[in-house]
C-alpha atoms as a PDB file:
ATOM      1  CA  UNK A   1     112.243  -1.480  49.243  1.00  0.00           C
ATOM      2  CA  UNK A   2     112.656  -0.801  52.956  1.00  0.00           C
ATOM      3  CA  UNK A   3     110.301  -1.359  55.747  1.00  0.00           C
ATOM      4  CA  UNK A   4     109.747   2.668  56.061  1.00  0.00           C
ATOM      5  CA  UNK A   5     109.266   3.215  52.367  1.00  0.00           C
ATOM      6  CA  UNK A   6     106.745   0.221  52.206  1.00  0.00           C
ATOM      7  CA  UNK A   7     104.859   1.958  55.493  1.00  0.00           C
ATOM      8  CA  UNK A   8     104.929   5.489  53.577  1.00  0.00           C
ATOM      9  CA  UNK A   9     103.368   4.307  50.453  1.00  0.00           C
ATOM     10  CA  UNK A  10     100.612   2.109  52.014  1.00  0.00           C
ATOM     11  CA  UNK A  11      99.388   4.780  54.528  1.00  0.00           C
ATOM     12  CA  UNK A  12      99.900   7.737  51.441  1.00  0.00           C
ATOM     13  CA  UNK A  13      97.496   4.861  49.387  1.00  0.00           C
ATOM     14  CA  UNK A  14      95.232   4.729  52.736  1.00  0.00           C
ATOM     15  CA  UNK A  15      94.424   8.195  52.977  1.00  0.00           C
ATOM     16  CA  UNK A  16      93.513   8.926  49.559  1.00  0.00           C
ATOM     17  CA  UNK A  17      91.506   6.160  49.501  1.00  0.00           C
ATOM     18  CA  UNK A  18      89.724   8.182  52.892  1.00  0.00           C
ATOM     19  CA  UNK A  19      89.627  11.036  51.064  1.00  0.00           C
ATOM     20  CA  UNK A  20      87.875   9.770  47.699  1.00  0.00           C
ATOM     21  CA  UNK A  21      85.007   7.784  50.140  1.00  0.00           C
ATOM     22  CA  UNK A  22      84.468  11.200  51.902  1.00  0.00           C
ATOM     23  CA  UNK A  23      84.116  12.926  48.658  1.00  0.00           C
ATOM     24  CA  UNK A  24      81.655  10.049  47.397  1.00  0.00           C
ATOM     25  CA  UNK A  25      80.130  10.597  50.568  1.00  0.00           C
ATOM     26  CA  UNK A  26      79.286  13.728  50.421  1.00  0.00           C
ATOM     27  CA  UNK A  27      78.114  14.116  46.775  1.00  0.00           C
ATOM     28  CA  UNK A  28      75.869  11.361  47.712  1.00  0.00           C
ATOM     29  CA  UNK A  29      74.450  13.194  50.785  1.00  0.00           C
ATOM     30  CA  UNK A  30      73.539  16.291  48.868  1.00  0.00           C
ATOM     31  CA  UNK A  31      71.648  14.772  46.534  1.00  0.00           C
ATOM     32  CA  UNK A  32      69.828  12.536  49.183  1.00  0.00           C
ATOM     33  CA  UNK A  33      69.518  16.021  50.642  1.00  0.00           C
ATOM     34  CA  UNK A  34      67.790  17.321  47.820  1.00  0.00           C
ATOM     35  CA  UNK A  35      65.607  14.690  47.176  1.00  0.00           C
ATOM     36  CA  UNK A  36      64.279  14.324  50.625  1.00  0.00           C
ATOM     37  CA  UNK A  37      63.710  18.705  50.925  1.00  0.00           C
ATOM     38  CA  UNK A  38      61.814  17.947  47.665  1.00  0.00           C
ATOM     39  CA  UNK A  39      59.798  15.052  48.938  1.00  0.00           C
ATOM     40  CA  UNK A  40      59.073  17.126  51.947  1.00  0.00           C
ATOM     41  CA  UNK A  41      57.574  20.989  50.247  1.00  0.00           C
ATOM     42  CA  UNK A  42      55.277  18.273  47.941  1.00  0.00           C
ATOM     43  CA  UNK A  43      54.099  16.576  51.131  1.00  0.00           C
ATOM     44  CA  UNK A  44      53.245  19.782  52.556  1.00  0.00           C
ATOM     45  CA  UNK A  45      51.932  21.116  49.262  1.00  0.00           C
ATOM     46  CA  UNK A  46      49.587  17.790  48.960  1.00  0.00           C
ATOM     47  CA  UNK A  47      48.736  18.157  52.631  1.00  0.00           C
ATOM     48  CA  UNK A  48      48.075  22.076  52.359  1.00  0.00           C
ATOM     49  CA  UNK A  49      45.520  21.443  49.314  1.00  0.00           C
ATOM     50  CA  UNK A  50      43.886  18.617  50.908  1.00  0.00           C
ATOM     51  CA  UNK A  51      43.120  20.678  54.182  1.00  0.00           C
ATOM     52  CA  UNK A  52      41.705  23.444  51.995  1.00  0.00           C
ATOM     53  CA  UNK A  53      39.494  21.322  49.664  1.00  0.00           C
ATOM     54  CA  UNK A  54      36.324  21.523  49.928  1.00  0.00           C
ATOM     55  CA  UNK A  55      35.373  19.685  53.240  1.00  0.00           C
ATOM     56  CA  UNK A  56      39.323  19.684  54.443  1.00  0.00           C
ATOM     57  CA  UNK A  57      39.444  20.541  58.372  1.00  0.00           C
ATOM     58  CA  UNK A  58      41.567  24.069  57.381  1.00  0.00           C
ATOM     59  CA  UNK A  59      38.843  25.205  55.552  1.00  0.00           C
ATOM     60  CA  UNK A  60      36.062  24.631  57.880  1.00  0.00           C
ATOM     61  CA  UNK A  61      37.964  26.219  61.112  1.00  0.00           C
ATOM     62  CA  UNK A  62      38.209  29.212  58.105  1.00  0.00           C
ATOM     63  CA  UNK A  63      34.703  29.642  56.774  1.00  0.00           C
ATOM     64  CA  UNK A  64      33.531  29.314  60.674  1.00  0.00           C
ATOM     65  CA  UNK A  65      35.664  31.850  61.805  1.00  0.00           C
ATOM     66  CA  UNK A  66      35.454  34.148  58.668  1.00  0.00           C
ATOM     67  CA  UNK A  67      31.330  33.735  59.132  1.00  0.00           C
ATOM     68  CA  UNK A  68      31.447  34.345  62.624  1.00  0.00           C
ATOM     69  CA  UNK A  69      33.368  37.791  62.717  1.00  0.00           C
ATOM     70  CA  UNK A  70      31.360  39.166  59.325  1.00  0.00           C
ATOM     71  CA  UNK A  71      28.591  38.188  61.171  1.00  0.00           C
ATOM     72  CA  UNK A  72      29.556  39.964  64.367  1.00  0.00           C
ATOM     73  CA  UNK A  73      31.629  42.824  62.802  1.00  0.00           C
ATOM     74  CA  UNK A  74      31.002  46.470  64.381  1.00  0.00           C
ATOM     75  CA  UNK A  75      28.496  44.845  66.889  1.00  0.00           C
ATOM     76  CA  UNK A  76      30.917  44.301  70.019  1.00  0.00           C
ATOM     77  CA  UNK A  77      34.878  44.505  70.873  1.00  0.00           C
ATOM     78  CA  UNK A  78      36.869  41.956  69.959  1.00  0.00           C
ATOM     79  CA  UNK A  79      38.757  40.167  72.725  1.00  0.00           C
ATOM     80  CA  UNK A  80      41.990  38.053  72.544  1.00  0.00           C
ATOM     81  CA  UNK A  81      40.112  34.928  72.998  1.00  0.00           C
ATOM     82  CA  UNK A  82      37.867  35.539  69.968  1.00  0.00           C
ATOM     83  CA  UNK A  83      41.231  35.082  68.267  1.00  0.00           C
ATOM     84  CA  UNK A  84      41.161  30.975  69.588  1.00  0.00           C
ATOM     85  CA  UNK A  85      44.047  29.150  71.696  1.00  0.00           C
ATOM     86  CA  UNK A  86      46.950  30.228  69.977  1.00  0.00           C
ATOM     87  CA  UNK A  87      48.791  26.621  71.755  1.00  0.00           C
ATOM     88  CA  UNK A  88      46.504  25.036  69.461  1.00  0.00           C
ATOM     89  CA  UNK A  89      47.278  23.646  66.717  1.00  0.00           C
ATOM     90  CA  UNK A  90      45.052  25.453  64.137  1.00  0.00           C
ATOM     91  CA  UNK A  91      44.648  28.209  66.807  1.00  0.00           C
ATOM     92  CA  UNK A  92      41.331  26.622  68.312  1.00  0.00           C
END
């Protein structure tokens, strides 16, 4: 077998090995994908639930606001900031 041929065969062997790895690769990246989206929407979920259980900080910035404008409704204009700091994070 000749120098050449030899040199052929290894780098043929070389990049199929490449191209199985990528193909491992990227199999295992969508999965690990998957997983973490999933971990993330049930984080958010739990998160989400917890701020609007009873006594969560969501729910109180709510009922306050809800009270407040029932309370106030048909009595005077509403203005932009009786809408809170929209930079805020819960629009306080």
């Amino acid at each position: 077998m000749a120098f050449e041929t030899s040199i052929a065969i290894i780098l043929s062997a070389l990049s199929v090995i490449i191209t199985v790895l990528a193909i491992i690769i990227a199999i295992v990246g969508t999965f690990g994908f998957n997983t973490l989206r999933r971990a993330a929407f049930d984080a958010g979920m739990k998160h989400a639930v917890a701020q609007m259980a009873e006594g969560g900080e969501m729910r109180n910035i709510l009922l306050a606001r809800v009270d407040e404008l029932a309370a106030n409704a048909g009595f005077k204009p509403r203005s932009d900031s009786d809408w809170g700091n929209s930079e805020a994070e819960y629009g306080e």
